[in-house]
Protein backbone atom coordinates (compact mmCIF):
# COMPACT_ATOMS: atom_id res chain seq x y z
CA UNK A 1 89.47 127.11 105.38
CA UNK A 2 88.08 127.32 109.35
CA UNK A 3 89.62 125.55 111.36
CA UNK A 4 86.38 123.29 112.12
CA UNK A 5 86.74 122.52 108.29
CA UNK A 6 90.04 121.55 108.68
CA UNK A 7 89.49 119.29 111.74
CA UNK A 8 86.88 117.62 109.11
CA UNK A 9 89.82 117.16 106.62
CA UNK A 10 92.10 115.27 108.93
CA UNK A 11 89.24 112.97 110.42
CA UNK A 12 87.69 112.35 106.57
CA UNK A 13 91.22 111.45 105.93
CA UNK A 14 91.83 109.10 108.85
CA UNK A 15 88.10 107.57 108.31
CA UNK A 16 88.95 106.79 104.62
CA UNK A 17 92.21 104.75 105.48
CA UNK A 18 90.13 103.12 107.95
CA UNK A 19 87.80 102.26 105.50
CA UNK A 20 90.33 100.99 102.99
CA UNK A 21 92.62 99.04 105.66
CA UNK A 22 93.73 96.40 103.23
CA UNK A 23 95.80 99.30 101.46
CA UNK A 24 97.73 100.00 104.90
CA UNK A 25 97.93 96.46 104.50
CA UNK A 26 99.83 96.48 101.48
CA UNK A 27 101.47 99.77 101.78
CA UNK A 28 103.56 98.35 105.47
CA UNK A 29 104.31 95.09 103.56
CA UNK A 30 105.70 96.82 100.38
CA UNK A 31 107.58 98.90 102.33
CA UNK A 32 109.14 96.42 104.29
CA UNK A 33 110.04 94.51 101.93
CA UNK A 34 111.76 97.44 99.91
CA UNK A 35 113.98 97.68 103.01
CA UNK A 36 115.11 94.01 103.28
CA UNK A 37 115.59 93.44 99.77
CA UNK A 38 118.33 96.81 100.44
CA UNK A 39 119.56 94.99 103.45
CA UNK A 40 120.29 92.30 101.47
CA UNK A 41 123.10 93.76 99.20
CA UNK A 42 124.21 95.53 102.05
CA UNK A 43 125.32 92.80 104.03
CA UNK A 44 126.51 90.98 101.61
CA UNK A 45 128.70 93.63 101.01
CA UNK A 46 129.98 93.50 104.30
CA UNK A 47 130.48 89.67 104.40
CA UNK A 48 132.17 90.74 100.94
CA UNK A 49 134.91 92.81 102.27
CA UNK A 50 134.96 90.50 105.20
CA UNK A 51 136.39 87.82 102.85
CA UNK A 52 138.63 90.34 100.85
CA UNK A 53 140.33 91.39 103.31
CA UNK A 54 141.02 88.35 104.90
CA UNK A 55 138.87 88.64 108.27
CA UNK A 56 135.96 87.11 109.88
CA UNK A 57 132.66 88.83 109.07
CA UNK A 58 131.76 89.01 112.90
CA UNK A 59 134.84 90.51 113.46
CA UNK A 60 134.41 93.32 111.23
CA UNK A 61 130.23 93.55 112.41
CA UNK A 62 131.33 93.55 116.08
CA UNK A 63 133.04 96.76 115.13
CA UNK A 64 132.01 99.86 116.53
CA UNK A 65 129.97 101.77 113.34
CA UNK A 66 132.36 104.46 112.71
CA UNK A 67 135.12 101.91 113.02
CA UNK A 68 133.25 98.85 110.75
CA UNK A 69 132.36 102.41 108.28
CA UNK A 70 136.06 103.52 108.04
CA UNK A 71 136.90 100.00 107.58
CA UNK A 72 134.43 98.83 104.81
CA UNK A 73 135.41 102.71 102.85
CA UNK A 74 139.04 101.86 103.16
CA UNK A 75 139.11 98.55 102.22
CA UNK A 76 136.34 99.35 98.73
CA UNK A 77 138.58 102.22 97.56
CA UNK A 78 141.51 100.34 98.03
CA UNK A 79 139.23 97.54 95.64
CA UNK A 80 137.88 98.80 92.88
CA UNK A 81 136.46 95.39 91.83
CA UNK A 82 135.03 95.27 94.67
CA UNK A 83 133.47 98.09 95.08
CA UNK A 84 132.11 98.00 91.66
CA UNK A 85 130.03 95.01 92.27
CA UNK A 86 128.53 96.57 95.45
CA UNK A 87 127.34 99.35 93.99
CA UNK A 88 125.97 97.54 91.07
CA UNK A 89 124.14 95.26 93.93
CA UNK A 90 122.82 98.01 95.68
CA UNK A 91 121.84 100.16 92.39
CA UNK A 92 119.73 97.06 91.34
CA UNK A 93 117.81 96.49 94.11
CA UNK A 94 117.57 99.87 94.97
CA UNK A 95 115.81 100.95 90.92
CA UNK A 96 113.93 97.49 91.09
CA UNK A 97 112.77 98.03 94.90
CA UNK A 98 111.64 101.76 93.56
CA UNK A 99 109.64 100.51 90.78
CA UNK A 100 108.09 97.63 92.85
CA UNK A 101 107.17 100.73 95.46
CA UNK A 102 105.93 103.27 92.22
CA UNK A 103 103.53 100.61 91.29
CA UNK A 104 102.21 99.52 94.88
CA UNK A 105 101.73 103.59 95.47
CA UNK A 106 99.83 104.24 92.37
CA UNK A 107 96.89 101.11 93.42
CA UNK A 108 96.96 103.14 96.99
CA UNK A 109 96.37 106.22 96.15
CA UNK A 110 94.15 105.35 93.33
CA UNK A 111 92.07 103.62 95.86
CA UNK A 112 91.96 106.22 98.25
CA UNK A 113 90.82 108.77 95.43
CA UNK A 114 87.96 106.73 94.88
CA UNK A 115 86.91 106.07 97.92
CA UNK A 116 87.26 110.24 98.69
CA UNK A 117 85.07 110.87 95.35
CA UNK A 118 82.38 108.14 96.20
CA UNK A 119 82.13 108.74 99.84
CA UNK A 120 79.31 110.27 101.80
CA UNK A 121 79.91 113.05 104.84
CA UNK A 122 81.24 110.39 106.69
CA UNK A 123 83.47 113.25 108.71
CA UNK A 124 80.35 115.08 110.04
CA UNK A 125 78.63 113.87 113.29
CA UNK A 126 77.60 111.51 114.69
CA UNK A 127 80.09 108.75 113.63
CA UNK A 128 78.62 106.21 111.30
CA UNK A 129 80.48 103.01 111.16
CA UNK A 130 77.98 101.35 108.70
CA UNK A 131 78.69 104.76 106.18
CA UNK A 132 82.45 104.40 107.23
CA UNK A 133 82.29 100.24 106.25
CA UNK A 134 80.46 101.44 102.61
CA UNK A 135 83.18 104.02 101.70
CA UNK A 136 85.71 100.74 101.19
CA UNK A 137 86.49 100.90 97.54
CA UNK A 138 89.55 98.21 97.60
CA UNK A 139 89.23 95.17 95.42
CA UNK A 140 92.23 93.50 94.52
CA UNK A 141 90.62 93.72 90.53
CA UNK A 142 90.31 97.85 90.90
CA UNK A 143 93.66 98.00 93.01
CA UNK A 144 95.51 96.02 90.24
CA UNK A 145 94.32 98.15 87.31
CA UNK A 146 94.66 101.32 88.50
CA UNK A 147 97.75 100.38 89.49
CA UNK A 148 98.74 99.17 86.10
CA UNK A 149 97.52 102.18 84.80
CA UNK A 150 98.78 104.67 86.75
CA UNK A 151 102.33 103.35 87.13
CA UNK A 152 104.19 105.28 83.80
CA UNK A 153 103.55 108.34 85.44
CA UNK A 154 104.37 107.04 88.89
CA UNK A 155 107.78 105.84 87.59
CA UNK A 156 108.66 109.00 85.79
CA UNK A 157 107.59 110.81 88.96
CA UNK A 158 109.57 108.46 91.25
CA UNK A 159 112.96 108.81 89.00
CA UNK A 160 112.46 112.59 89.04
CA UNK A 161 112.25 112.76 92.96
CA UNK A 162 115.25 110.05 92.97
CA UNK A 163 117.34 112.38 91.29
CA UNK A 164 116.69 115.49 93.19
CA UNK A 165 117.44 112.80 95.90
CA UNK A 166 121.01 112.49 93.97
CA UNK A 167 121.53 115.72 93.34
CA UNK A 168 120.41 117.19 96.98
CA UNK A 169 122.65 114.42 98.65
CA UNK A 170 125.78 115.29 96.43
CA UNK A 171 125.68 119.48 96.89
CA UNK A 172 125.51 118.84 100.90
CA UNK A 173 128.53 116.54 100.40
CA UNK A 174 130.51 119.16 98.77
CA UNK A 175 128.89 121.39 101.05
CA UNK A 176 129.94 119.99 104.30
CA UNK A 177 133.52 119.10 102.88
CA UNK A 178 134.52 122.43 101.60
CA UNK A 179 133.36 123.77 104.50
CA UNK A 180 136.32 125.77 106.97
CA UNK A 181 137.58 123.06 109.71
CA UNK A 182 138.16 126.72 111.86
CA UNK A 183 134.33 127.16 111.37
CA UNK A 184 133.43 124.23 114.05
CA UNK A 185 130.37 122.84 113.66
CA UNK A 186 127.58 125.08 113.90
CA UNK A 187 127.64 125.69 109.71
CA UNK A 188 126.98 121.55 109.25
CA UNK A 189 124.62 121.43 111.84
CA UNK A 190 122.62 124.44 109.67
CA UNK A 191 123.46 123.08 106.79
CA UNK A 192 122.00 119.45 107.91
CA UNK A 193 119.22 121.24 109.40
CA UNK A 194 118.20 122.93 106.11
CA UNK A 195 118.64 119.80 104.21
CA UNK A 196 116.18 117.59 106.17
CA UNK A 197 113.92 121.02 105.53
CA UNK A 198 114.32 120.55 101.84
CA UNK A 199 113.82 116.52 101.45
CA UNK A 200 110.93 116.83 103.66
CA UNK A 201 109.61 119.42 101.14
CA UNK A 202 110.79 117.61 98.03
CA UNK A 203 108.86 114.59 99.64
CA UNK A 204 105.29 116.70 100.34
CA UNK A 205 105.39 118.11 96.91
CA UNK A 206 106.17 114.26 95.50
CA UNK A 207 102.64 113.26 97.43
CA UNK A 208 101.01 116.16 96.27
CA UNK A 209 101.48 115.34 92.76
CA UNK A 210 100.96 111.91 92.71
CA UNK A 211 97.49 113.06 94.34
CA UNK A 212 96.68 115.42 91.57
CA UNK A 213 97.79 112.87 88.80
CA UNK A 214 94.97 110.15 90.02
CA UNK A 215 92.31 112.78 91.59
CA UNK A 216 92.64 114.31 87.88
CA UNK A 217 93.84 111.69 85.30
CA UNK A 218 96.68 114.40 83.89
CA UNK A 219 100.26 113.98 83.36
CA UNK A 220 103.31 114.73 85.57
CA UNK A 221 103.53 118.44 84.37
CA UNK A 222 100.51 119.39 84.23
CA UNK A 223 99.83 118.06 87.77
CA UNK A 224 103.13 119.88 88.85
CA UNK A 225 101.40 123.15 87.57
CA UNK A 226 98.49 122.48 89.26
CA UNK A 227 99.70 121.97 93.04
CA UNK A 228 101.75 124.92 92.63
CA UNK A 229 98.42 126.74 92.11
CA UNK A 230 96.73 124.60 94.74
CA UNK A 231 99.89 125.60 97.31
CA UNK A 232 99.80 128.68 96.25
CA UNK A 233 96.00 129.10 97.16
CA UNK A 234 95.43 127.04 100.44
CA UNK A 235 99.46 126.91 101.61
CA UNK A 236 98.00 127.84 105.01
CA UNK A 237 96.11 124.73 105.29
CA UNK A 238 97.82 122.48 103.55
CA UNK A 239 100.86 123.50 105.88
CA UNK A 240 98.35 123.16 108.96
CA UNK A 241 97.67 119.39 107.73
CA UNK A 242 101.38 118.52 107.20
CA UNK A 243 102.72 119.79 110.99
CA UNK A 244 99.67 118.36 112.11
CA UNK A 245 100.68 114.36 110.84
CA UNK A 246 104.06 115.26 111.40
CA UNK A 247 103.73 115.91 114.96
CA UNK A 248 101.97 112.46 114.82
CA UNK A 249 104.49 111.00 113.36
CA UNK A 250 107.30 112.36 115.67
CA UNK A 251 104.62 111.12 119.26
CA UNK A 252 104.57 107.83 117.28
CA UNK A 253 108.24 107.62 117.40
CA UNK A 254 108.95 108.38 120.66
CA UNK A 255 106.50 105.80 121.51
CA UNK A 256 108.25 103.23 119.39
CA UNK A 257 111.77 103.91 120.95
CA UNK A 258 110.40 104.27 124.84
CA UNK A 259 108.43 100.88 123.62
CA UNK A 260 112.00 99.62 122.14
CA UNK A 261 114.21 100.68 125.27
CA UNK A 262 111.87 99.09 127.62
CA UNK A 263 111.88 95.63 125.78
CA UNK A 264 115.68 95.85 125.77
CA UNK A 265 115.48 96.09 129.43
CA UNK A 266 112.97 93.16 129.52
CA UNK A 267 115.44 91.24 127.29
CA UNK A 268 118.14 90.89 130.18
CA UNK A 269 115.97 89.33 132.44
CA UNK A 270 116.46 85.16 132.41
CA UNK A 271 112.87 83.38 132.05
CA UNK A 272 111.14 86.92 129.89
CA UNK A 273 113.53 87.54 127.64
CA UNK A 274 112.77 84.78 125.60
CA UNK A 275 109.45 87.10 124.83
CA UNK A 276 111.50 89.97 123.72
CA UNK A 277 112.35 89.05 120.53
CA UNK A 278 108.85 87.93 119.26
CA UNK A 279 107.49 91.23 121.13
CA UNK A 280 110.46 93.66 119.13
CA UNK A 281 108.68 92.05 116.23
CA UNK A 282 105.12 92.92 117.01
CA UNK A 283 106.79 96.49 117.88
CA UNK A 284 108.11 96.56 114.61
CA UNK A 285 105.60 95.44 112.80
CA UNK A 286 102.89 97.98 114.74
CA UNK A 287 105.14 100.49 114.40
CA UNK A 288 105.24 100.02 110.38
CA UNK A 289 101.59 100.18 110.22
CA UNK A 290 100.99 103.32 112.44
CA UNK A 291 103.24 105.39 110.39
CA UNK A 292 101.71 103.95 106.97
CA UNK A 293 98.30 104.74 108.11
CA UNK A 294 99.05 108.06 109.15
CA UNK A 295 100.14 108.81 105.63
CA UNK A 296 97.09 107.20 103.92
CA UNK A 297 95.37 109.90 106.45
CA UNK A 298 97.44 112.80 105.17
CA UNK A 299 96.68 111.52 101.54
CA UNK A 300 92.75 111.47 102.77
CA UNK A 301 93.19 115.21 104.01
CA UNK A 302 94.90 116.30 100.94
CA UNK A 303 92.72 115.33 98.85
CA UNK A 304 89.74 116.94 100.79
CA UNK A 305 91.68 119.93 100.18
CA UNK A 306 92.46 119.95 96.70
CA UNK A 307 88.71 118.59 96.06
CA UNK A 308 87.29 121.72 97.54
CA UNK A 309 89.53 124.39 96.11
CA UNK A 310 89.14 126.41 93.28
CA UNK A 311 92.47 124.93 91.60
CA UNK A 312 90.72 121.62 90.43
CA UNK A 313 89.18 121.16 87.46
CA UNK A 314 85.04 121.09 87.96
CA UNK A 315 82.71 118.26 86.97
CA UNK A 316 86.08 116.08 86.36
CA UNK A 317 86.00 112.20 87.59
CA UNK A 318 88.92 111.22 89.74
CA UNK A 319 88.31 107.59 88.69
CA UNK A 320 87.82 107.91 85.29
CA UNK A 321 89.75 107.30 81.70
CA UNK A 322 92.73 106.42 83.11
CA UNK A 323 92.35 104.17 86.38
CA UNK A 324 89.67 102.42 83.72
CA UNK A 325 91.96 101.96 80.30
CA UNK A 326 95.54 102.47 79.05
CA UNK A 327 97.58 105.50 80.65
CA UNK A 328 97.92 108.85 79.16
């Protein structure tokens, strides 16, 4: 694709999630509440050992980490009740807070699909914001049904990526502990190194495929098959797009913590600290919807991609059987 075509990509993308804002909405809340429902059991756990082993939970929080870690480890092997009901804790909330997230995903990118098939140009200049405004297809009726009916395949998707989660997390363990203490640590730091390489793979092909599976109402394997074709023909440009929102990603970090660090230092000061805490909030919370949007862009891009390849079935309705009826 020329690289003018693929500056189109990335701004049709980052048009459509403007377009469909209530999803970024939806997407920030779900995800924040995915990761306080996991606090939850978490803590709990700690207030749980607290009591078991006969200290004060502050104590054991004002710990330093590695210190309150070696602690909490100790103390749950040494109890197996214990640690059995932690583990149960966090494995429920954890499977429940993944399904909750499945279904949320599959009524996002649903939407987006949509909006991408129904859409004008609105990528080529000059910058419409009336043609922007009419590319909204979210309605809390469409979001909910597709949704509903993309959500078996989400879940089946989302347990598959969850165990290549499992299974990636348990051969760096043995990995890293097997490894030769006389070695130092340059073989874990390559080792970590190509691990974050693979999850962050894992995790593009996981979007991919839950792209193909609404843009072409298939199933889990037959969308698999497809983005390997679709990789296989435009993994230049799809690769371009992906560093691209990464490198977005990373400036929006280092924003967040310079933004983070300075209200820390605003924090010590007598009469404006008592802003701090409402402003780490508004941090946090803009910070949550900056990296959510950049995804729905990335989604947007994608799908411009895919759309115009060869890979894709022709004359076939993104929003069709499926997002209307009963999953395949």
């Amino acid at each position: 694709m020329p690289r003018h075509s693929l500056k189109s990509a990335i701004k049709r993308g980052a048009l459509l999630a403007a377009a469909n804002w209530p999803v970024t909405l939806i997407q920030a809340s779900a995800d924040s509440l995915f990761k306080l429902l996991l606090a939850a059991p978490v803590i709990g756990g700690v207030f749980l050992v607290a009591l078991s082993i006969g200290s004060e939970p502050s104590a054991l929080i004002s710990l330093d980490w590695r210190e309150m870690a070696a602690t909490i480890v100790s103390s749950l092997m040494a109890r197996p009740v214990v640690l059995s009901a932690v583990f149960l804790a966090v494995a429920i909330v954890a499977v429940g807070g993944s399904l909750f997230v499945f279904l949320v995903k599959a009524g996002t990118v649903a939407t987006l699909v949509r909006s991408d098939e129904e859409a004008t140009a609105i990528e080529e200049p000059p910058l419409r914001i009336g043609e922007v405004a009419r590319a909204s297809r979210f309605s809390a009726d469409a979001y909910i049904e597709s949704a509903r009916s993309l959500f078996p395949r989400y879940a089946r998707l989302g347990f598959i990526l969850m165990g290549v989660y499992v299974v990636s997390g348990i051969a760096f363990l043995m990995l890293v502990v097997r490894r030769d203490p006389g070695e130092g640590w340059s073989l874990t730091a390559i080792l970590t190194v190509a691990f974050v390489f693979w999850i962050t793979f894992v995790n593009l092909l996981y979007l991919l495929v839950q792209i193909v599976v609404a843009a072409d109402d298939c199933s889990v394997a037959t969308a698999a098959r497809r983005v390997a074709a679709f990789l296989q023909c435009e993994r230049r440009d799809v690769s371009l797009v992906f560093l691209l929102v990464l490198a977005l990603i990373l400036g929006a970090t280092g924003a967040s913590v310079l933004a983070t660090a300075a209200l820390g230092l605003v924090a010590f000061v007598p009469f404006f600290g008592l802003a701090a805490l409402p402003l780490q909030l508004l941090a946090w919370l803009l910070r949550g919807l900056v990296f959510q949007y950049l995804g729905l862009t990335s989604i947007g891009a994608y799908l411009k991609l895919y759309r115009a390849s060869a890979v894709r079935p022709k004359g076939q309705l993104s929003w069709g059987p499926a997002l209307a009826g009963s999953p395949r």
